[in-house]
Protein backbone atom coordinates (compact mmCIF):
# COMPACT_ATOMS: atom_id res chain seq x y z
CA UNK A 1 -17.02 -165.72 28.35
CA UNK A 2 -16.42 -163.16 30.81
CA UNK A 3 -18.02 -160.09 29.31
CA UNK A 4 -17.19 -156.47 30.71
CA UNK A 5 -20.40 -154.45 31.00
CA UNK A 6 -20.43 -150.40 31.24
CA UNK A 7 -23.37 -149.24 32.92
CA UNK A 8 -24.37 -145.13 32.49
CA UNK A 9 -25.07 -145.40 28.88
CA UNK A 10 -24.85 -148.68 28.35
CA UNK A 11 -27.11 -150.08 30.95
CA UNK A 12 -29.55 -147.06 31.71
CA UNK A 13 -29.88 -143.84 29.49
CA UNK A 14 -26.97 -140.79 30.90
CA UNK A 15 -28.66 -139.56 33.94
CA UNK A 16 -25.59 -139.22 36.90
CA UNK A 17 -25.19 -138.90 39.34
CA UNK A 18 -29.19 -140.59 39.08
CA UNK A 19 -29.56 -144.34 37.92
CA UNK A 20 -30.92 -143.42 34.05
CA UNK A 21 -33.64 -144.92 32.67
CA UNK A 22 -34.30 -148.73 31.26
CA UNK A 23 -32.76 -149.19 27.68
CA UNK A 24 -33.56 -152.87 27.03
CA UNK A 25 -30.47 -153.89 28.71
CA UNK A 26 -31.77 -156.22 31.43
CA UNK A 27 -33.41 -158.79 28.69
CA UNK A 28 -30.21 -159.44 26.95
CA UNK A 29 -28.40 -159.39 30.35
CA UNK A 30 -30.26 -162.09 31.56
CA UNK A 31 -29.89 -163.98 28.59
CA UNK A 32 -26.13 -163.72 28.24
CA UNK A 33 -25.90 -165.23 31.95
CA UNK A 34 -28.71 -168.18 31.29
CA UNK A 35 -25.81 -168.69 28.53
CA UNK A 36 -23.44 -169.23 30.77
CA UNK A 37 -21.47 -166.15 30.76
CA UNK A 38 -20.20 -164.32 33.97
CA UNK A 39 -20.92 -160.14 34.04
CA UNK A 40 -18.31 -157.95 35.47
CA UNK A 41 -19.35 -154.05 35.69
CA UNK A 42 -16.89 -152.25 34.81
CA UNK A 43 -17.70 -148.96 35.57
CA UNK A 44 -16.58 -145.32 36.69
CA UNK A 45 -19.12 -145.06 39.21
CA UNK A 46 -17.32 -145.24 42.52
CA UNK A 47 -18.64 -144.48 46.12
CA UNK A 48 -17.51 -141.67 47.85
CA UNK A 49 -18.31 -138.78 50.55
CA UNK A 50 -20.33 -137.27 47.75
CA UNK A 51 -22.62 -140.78 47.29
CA UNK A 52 -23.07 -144.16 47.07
CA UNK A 53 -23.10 -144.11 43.23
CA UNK A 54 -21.52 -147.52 42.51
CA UNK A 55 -23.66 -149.33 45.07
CA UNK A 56 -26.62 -147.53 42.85
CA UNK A 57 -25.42 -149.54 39.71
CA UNK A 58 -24.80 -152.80 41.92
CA UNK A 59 -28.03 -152.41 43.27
CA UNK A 60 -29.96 -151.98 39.38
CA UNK A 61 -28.26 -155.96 38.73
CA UNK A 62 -29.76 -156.62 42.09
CA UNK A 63 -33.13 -155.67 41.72
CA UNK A 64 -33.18 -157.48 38.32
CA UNK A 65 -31.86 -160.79 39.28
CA UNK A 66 -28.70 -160.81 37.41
CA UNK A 67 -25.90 -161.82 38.86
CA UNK A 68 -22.09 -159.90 38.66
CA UNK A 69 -19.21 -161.92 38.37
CA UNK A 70 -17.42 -159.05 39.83
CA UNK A 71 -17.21 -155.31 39.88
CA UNK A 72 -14.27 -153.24 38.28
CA UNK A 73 -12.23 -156.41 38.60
CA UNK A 74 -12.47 -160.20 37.35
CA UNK A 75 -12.29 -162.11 40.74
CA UNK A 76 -9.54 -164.66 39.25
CA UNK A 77 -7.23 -162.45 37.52
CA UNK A 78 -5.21 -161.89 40.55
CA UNK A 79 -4.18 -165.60 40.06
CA UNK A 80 -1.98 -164.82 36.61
CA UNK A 81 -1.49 -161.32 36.43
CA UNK A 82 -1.43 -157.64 38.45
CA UNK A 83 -2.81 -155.44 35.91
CA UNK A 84 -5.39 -153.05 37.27
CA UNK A 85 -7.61 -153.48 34.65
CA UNK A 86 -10.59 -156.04 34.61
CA UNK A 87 -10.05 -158.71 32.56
CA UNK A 88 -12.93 -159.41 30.15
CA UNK A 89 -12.66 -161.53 26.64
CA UNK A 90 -15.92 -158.94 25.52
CA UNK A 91 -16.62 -155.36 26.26
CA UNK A 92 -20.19 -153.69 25.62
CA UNK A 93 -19.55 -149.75 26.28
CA UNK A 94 -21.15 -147.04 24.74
CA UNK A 95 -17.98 -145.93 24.13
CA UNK A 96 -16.74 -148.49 22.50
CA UNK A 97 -15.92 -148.48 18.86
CA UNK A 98 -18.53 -150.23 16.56
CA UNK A 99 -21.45 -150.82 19.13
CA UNK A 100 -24.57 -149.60 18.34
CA UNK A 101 -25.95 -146.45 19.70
CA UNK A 102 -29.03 -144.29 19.13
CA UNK A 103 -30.42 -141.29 19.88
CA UNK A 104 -34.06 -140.27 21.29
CA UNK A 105 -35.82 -138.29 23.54
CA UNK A 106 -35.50 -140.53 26.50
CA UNK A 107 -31.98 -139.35 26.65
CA UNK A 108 -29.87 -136.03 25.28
CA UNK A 109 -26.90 -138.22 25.20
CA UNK A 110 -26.82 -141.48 22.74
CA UNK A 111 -27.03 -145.00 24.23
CA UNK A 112 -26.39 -147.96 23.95
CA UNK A 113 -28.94 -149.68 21.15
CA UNK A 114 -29.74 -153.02 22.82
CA UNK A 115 -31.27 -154.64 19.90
CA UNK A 116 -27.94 -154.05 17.54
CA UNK A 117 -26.29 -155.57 20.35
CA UNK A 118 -28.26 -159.07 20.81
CA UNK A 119 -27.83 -158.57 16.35
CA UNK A 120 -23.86 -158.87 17.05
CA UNK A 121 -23.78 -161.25 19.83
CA UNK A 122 -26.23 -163.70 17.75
CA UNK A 123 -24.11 -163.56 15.05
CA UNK A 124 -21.18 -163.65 16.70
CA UNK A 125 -22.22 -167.13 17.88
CA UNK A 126 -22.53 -165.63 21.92
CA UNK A 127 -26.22 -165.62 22.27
C-alpha cells in the first residue's frame, strides 16, 4: 500500500513552526515499511523565506531511518492522472475522521494515538 502520512500531529505532538515532540510514531512507521509499504508525507509544511519547515519534517524520517516514498506527491501518479493531490490507498491524519487521538500534557492540542493506530492497521490485516 501506499499510505499518506500527516506529520504535525500525527507524527510529533503540535509544536510549529518547531518539529513537536515523539508520539510513538516512528515504531509503527518502521514497521509499516519492513511490511512493504511505501510512506508519502503529505503535509502542509512547505519551505519558504520564512523557513525551511518541510525540510524539518523530511529531515525527522531521516534521522530515523525510514524511508519516504515521496513528499506531497506519489512519484508514479503522474503516469495515469494530473490531479494535484497525492495519491495514497491509506491516510493516517489527525484530522482524519475515526483515527484515534488523545489528549495529555505533552501537547495542548490532541494527537495522534499511535497505539489505536497499530489496533486498526492489525486488524485491518496491514500490519
Amino acid at each position: 500500500m501506499v499510505i499518506g502520512i500527516d506529520f504535525d500531529g500525527t507524527c510529533v505532538t503540535h509544536e510549529f513552526p518547531l518539529v513537536g515532540k515523539g508520539i510513538g510514531a516512528e515504531r509503527i512507521l518502521k514497521h509499516l515499511v519492513a511490511k512493504g509499504h511505501q510512506l508519502v508525507l503529505f503535509t502542509m509544511r512547505s519551505d519558504n523565506e520564512e523557513g525551511d519547515y518541510l525540510t524539518d519534517a523530511v529531515e525527522w524520517f531521516k534521522k530515523r531511518n525510514i524511508p519516504l516514498y515521496g513528499i506531497n506527491t506519489n512519484p508514479e501518479q503522474h503516469l495515469w492522472t494530473s490531479s494535484p493531490k497525492a495519491y495514497c490507498q491509506l491516510y493516517i491524519d489527525d484530522c482524519g475522521l475515526g483515527i484515534p487521538l488523545k489528549k495529555t500534557n505533552l501537547s495542548e492540542k490532541p494527537y495522534v494515538d499511535w497505539l489505536g493506530v497499530e489496533y486498526l492497521l492489525l486488524n485491518g490485516g496491514v500490519l
